[in-house]
N, C-alpha and C. Protein backbone atom coordinates (compact mmCIF):
# COMPACT_ATOMS: atom_id res chain seq x y z
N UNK A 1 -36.62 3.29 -5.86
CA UNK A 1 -35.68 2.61 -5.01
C UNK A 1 -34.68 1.80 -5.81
N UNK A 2 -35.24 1.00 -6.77
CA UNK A 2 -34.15 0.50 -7.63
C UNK A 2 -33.41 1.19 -8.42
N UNK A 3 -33.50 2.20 -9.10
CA UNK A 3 -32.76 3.30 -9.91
C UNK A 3 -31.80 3.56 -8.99
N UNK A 4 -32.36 3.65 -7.43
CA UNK A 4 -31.10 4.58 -6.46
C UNK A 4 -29.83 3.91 -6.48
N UNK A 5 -30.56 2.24 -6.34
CA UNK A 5 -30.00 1.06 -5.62
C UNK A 5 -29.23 0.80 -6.51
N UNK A 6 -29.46 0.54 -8.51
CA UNK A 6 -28.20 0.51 -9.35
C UNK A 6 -27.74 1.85 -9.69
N UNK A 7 -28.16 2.86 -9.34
CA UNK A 7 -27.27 4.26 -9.80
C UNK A 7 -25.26 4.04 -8.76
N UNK A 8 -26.28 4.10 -7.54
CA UNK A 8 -25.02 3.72 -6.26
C UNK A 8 -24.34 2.60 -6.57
N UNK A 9 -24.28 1.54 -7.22
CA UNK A 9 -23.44 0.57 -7.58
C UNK A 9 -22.47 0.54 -8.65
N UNK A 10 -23.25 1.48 -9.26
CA UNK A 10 -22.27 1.82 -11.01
C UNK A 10 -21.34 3.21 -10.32
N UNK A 11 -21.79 3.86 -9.42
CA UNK A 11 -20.78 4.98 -8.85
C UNK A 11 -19.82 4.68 -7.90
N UNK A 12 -20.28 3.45 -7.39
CA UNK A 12 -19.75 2.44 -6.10
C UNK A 12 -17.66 1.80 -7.16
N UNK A 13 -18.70 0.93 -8.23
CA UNK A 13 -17.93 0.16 -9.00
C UNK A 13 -16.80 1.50 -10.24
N UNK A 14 -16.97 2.23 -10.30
CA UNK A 14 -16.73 3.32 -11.32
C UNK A 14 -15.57 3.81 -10.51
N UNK A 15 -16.14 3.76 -9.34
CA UNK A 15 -14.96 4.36 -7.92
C UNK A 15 -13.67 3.59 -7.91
N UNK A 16 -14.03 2.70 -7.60
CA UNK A 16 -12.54 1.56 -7.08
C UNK A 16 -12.25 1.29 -8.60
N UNK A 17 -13.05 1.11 -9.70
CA UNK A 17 -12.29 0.84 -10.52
C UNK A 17 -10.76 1.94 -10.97
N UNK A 18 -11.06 3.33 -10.75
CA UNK A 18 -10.43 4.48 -10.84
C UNK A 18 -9.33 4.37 -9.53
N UNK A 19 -9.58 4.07 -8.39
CA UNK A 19 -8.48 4.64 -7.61
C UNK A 19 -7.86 3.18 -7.54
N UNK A 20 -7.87 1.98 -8.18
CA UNK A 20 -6.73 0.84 -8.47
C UNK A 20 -6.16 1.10 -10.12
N UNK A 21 -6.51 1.99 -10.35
CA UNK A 21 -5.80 2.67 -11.70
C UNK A 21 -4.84 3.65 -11.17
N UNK A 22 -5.23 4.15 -10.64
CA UNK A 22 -4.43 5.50 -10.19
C UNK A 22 -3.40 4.93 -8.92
N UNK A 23 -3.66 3.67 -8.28
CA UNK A 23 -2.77 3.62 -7.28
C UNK A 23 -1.61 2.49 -8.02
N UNK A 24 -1.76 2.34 -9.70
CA UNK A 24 -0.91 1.09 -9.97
C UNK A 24 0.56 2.12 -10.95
N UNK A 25 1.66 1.26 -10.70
CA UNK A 25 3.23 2.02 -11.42
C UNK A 25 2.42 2.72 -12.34
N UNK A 26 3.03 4.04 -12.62
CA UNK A 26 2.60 4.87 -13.93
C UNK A 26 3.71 4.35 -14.99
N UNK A 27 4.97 3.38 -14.76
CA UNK A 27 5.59 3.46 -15.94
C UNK A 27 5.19 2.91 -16.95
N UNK A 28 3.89 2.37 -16.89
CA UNK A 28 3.19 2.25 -18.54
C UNK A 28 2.88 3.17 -18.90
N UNK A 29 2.82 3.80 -19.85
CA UNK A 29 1.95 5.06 -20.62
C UNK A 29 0.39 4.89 -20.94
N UNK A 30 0.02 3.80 -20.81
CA UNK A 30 -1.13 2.90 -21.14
C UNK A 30 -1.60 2.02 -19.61
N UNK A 31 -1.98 2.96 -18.62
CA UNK A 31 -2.38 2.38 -17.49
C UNK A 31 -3.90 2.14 -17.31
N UNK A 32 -4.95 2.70 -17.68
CA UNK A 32 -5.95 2.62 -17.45
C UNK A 32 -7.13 3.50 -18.57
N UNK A 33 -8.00 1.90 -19.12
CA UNK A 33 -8.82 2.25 -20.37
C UNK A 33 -10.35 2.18 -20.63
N UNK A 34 -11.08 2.92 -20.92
CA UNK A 34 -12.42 2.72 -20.75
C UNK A 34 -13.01 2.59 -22.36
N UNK A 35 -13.92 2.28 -22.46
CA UNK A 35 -14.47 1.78 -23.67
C UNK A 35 -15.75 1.14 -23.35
N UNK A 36 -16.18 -0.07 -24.48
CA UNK A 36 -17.49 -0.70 -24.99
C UNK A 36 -16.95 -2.27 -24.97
N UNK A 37 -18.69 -2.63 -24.67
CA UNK A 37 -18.30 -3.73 -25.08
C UNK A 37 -19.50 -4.43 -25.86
N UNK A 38 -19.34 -5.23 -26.61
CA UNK A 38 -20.74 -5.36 -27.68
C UNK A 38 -21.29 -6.67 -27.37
N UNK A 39 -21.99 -7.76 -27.54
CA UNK A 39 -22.47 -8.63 -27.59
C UNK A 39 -23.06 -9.03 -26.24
N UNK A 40 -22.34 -10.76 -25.62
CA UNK A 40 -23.19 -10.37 -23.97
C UNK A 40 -21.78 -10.66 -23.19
N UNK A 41 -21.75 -9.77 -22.48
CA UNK A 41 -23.14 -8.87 -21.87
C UNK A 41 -22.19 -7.89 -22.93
N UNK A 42 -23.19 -6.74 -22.94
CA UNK A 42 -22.51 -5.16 -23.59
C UNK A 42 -22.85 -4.16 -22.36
N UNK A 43 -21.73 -3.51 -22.75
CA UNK A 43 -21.71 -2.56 -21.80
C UNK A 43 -20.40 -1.70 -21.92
N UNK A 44 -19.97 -1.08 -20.39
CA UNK A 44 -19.04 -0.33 -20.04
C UNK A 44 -17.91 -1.19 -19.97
N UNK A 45 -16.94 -0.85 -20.61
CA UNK A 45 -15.50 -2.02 -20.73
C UNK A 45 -14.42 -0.85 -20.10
N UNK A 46 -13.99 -1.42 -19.02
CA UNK A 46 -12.23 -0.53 -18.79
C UNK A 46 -11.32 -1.71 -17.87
N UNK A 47 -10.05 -1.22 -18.39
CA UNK A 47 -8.99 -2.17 -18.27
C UNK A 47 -8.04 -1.50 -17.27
N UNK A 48 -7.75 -1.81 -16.25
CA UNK A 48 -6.43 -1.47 -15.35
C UNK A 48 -5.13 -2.21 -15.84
N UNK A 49 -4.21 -1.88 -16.10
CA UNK A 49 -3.05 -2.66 -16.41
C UNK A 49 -2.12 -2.48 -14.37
N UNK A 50 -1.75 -3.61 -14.17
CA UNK A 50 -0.99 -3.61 -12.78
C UNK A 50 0.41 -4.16 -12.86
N UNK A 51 1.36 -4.75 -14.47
CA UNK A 51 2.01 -4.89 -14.39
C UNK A 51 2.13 -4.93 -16.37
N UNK A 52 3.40 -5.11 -16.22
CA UNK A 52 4.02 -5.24 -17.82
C UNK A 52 3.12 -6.36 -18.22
N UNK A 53 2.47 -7.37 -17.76
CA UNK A 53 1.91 -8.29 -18.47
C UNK A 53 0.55 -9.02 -17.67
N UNK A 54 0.34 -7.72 -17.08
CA UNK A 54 -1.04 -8.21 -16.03
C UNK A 54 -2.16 -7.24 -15.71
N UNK A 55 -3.33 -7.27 -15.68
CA UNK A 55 -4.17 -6.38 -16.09
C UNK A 55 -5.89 -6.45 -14.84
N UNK A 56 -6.35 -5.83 -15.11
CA UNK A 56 -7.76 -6.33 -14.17
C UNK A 56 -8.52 -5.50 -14.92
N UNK A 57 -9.72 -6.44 -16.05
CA UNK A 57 -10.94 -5.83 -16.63
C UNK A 57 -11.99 -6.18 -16.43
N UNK A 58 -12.72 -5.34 -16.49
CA UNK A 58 -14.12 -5.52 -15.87
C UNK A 58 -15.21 -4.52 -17.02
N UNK A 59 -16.41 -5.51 -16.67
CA UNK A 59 -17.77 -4.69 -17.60
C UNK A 59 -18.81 -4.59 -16.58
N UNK A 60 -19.26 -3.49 -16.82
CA UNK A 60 -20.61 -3.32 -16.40
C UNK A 60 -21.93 -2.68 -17.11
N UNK A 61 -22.74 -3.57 -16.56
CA UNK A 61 -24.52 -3.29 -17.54
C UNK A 61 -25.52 -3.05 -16.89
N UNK A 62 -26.45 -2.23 -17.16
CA UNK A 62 -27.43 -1.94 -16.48
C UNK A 62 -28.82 -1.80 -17.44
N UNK A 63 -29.87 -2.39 -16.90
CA UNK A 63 -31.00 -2.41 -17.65
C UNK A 63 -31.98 -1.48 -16.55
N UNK A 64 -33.21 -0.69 -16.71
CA UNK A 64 -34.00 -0.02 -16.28
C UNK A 64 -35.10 -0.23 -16.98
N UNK A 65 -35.81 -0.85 -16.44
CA UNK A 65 -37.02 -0.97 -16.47
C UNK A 65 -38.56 -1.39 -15.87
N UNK A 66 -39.95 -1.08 -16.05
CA UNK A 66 -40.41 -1.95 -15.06
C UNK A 66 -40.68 -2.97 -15.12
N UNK A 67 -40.55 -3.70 -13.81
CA UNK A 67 -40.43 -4.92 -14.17
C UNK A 67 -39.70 -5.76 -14.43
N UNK A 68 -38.59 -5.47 -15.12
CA UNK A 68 -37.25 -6.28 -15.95
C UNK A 68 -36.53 -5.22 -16.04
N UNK A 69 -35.73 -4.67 -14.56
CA UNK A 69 -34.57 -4.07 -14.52
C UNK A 69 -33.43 -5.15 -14.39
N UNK A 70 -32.08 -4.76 -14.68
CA UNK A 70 -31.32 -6.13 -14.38
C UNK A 70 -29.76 -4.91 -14.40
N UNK A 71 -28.78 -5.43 -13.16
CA UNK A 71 -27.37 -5.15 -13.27
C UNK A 71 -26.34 -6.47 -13.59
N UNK A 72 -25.25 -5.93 -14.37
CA UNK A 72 -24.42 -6.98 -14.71
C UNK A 72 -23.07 -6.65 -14.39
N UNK A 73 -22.07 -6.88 -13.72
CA UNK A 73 -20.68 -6.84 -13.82
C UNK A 73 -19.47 -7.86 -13.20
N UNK A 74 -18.89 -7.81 -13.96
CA UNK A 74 -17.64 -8.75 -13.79
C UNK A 74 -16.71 -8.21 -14.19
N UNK A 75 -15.21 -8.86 -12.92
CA UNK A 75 -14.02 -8.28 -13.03
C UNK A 75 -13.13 -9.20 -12.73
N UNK A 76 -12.11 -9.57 -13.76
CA UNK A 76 -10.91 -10.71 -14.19
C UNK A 76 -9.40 -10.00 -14.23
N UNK A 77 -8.44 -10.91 -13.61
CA UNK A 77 -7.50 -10.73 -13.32
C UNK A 77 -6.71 -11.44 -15.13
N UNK A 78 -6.19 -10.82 -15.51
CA UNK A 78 -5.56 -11.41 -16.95
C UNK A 78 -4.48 -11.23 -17.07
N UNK A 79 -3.64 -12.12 -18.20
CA UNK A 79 -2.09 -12.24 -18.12
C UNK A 79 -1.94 -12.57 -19.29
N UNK A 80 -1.41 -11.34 -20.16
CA UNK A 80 -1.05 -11.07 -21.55
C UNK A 80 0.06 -11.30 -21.65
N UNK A 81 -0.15 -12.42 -23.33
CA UNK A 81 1.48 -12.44 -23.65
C UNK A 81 1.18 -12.38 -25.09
N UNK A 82 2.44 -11.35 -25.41
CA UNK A 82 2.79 -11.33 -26.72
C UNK A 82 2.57 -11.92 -27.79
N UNK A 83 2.44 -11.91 -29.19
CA UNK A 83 2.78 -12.95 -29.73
C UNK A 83 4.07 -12.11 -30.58
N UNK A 84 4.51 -13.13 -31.02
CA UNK A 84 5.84 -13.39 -31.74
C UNK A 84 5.70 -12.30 -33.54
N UNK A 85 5.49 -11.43 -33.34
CA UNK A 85 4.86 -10.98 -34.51
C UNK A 85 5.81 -10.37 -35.72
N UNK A 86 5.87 -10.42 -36.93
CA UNK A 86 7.16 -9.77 -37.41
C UNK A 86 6.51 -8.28 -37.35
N UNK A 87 7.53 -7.52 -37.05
CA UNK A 87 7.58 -5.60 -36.43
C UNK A 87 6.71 -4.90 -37.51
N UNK A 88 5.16 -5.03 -36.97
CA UNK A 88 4.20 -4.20 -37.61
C UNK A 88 4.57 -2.74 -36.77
N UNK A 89 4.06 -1.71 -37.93
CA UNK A 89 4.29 -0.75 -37.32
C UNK A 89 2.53 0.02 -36.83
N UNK A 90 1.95 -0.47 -36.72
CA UNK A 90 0.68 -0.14 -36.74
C UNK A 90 0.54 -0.76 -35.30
N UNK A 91 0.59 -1.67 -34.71
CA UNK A 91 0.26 -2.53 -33.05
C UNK A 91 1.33 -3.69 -33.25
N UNK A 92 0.39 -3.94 -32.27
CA UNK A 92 1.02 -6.09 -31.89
C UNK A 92 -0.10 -6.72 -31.34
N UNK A 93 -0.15 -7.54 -31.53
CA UNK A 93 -1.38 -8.46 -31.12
C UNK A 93 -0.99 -9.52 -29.92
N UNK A 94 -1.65 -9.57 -28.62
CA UNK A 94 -1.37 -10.68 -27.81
C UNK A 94 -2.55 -10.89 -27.34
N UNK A 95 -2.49 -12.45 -26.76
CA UNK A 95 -3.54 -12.76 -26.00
C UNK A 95 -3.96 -12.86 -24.90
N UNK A 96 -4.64 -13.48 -23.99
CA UNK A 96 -4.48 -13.19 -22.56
C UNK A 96 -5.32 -14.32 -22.50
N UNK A 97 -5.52 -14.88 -21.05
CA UNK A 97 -6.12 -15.79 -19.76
C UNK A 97 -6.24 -15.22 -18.70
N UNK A 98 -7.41 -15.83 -17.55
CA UNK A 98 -7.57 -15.38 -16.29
C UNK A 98 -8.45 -15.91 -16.09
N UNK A 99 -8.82 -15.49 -14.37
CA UNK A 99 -9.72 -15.75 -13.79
C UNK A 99 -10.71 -14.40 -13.58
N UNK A 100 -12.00 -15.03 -13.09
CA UNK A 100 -12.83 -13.74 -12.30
C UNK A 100 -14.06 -14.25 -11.95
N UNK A 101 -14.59 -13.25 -11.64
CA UNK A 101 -16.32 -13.23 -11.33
C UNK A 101 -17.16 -12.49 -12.00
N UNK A 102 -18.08 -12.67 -11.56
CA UNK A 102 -19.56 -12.28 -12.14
C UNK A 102 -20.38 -12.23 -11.49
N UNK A 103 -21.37 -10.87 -11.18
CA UNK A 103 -22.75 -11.12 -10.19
C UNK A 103 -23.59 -10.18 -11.26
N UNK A 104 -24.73 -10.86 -11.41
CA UNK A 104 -26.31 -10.42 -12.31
C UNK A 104 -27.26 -10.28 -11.38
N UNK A 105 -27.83 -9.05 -10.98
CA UNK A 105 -29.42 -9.21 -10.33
C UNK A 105 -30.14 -9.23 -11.29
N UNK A 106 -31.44 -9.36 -11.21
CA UNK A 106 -32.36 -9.25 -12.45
C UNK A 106 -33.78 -9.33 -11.20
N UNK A 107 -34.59 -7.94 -11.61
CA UNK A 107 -35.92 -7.87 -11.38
C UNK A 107 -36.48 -8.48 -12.42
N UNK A 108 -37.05 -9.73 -12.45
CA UNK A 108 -37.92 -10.07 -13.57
C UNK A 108 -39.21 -10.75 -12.55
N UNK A 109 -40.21 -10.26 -12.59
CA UNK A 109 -41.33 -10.27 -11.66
C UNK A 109 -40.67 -10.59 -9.88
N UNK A 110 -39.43 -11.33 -9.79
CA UNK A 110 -38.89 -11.70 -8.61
C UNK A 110 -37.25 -11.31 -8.43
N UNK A 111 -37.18 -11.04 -7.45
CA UNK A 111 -35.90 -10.75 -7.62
C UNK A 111 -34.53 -12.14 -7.39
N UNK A 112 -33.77 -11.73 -8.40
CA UNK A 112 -32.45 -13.36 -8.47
C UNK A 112 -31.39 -11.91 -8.62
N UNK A 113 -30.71 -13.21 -7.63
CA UNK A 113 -28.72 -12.70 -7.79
C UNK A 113 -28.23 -14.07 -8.40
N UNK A 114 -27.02 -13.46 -9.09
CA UNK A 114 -26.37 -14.77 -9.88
C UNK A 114 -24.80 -14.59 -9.54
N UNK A 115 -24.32 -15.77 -9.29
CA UNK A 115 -22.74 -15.04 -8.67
C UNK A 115 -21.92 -16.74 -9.66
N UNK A 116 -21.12 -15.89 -10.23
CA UNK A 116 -20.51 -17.06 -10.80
C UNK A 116 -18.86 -16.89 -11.08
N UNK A 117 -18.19 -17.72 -11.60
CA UNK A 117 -16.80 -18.01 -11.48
C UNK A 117 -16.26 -17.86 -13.16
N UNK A 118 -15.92 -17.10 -13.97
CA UNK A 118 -15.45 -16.69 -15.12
C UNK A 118 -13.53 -16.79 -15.32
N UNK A 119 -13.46 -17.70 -16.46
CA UNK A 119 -12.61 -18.22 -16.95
C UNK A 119 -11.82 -17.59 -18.45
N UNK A 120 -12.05 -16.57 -18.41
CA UNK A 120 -11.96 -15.72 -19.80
C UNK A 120 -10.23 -15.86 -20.29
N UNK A 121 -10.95 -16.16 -22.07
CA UNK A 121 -8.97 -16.13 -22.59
C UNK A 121 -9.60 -15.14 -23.76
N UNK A 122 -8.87 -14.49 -24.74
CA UNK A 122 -8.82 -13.65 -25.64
C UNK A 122 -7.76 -13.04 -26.67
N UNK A 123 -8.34 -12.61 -27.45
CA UNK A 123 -6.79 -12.10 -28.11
C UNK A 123 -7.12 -10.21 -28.34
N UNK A 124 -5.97 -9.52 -28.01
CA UNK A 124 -5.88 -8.30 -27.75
C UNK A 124 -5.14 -7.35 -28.83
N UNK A 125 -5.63 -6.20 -29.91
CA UNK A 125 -5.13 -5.62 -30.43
C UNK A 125 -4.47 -4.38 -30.09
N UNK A 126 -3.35 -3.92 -30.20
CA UNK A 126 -3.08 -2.77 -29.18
C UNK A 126 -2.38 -2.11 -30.75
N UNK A 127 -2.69 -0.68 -30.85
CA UNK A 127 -2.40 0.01 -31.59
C UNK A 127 -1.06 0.76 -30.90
N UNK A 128 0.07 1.26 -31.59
CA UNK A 128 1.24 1.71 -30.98
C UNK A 128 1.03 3.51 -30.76
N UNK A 129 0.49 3.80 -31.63
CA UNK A 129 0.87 5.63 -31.92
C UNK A 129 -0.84 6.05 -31.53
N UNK A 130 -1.64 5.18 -31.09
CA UNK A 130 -2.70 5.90 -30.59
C UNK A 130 -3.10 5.03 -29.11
N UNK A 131 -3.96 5.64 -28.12
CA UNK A 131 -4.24 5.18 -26.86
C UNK A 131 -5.31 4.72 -27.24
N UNK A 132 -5.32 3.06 -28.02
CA UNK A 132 -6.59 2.52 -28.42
C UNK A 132 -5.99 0.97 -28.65
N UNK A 133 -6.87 0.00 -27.78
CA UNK A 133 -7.00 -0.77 -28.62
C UNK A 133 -8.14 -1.85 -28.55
N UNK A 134 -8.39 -2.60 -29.31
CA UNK A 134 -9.20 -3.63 -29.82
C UNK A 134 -9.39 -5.07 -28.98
N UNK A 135 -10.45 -5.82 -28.66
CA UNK A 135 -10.77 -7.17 -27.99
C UNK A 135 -11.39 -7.84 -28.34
N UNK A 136 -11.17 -9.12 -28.46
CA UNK A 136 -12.50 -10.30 -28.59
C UNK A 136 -11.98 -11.21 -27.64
N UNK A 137 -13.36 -11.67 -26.93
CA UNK A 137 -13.19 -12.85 -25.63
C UNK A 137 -14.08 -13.75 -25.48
N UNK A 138 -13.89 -14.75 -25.04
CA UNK A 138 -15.01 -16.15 -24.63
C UNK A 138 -14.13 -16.37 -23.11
N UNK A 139 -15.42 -16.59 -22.58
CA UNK A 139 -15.58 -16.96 -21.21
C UNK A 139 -16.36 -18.12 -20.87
N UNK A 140 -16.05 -18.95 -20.50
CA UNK A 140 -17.03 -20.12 -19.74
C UNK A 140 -17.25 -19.48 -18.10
N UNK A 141 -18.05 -19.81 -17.78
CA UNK A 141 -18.92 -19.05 -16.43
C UNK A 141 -19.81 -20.41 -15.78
N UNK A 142 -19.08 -20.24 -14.60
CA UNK A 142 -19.37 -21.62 -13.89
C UNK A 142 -20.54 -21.19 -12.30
N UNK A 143 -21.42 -20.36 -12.67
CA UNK A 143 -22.56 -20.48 -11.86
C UNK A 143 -22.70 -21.03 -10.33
N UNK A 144 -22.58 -20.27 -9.27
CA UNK A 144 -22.54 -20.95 -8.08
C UNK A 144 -23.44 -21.04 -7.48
N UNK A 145 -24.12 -19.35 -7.56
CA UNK A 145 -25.25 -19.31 -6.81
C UNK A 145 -26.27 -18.39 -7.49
N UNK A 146 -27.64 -18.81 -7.60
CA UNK A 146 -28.50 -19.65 -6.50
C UNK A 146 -28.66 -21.05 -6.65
N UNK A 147 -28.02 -21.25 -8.02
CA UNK A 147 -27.93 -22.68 -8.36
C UNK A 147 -26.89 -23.00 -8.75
N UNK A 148 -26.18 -24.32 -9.20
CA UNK A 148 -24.98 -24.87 -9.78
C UNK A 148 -25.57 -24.56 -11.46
N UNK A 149 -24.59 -24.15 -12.39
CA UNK A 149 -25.21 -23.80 -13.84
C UNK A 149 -23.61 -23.97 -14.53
N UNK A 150 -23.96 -23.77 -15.80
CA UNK A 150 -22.36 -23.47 -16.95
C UNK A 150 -22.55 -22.84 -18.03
N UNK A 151 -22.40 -22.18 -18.25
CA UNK A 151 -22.59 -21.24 -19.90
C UNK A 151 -21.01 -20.89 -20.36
N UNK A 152 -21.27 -19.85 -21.15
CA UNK A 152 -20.50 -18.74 -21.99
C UNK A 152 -20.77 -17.45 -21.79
N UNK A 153 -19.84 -16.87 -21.86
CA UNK A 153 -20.33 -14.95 -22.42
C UNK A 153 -18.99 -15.09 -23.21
N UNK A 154 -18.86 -14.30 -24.20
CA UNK A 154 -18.35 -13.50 -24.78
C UNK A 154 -18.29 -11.81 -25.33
N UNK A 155 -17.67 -11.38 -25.40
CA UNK A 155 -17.50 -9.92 -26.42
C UNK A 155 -16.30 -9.57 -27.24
N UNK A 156 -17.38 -8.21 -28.17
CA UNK A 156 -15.98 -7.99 -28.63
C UNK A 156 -16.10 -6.25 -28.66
N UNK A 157 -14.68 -5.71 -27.83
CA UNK A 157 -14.99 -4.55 -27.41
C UNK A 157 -13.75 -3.62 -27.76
N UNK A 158 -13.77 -2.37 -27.33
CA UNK A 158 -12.16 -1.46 -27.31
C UNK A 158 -12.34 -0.78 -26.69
N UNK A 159 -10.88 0.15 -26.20
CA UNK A 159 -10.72 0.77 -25.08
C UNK A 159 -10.08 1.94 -25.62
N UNK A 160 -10.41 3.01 -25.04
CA UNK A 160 -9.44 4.47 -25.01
C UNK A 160 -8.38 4.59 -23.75
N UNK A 161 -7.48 4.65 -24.00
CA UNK A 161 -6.61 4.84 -22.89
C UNK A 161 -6.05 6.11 -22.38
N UNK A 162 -6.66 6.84 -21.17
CA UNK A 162 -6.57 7.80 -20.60
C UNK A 162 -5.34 8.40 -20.64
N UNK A 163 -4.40 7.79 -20.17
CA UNK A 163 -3.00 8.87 -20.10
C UNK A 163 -2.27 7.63 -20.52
């Protein structure tokens, strides 16, 4: 029952992430990117871009096991800006801010949902002549429910960019 229950959520979330890619301007060449992400959480990393300087990324994680199965995903609205760089011909580097969320179940002998409020800034490597680029991020995560809490997540991840 739980395998069904996170299989349908990662096909649920995999879904809409794809058709708000596909329903945003194509005049980027670089609209929508999937990749990794390493540290915590790690997982599935893809990026929607929705404007010249605005984006919606999200990760998702899944653990299987008995006993201590656990799903993870969160999805942030971000707003990249440039930096001022002298004309590498290899990328450009900018950074970004936003908001988002976060919800964690975790079977660990009982079952908990975790729903929290994510604050993520970062700096972004974008390669010019290939559909790739590079991330590192810190997030403060402000915990609502089932309790009031405050942490961090961070990663550091990259993306392939589909078309």
């Amino acid at each position: 029952m739980k395998a069904k229950l996170l299989t349908s959520l990662v096909i649920i979330c995999l879904t809409v992430a794809l058709s708000a890619a596909q329903a945003q301007d194509m005049t980027d060449e670089r609209s929508f990117g999937i990749g990794a992400q390493i540290t915590s959480p790690a997982g599935l990393s893809m990026q929607g871009w929705i404007s010249d300087n605005a984006a919606i990324a999200s990760v998702v994680s899944f653990n299987l096991r008995e006993n201590a199965s656990s799903f993870y995903i969160h999805a942030d609205y971000q707003m990249h800006k440039r930096y001022n760089t002298p004309n590498w011909d290899i990328g450009f580097l900018s950074y970004y801010y936003g908001v988002g969320g976060r919800y964690i179940w975790q079977d660990i002998g009982i079952d908990n949902n975790f729903f929290g409020i994510r604050l993520p800034g970062g700096l972004n490597f974008t390669f010019t002549d290939i559909p790739f680029d590079f991330y590192m991020e810190m997030a403060p995560v402000l915990d609502v429910a089932p309790e009031f809490g405050f942490g961090f997540t961070g990663g550091i991840g990259f993306r392939y960019f589909l078309n």
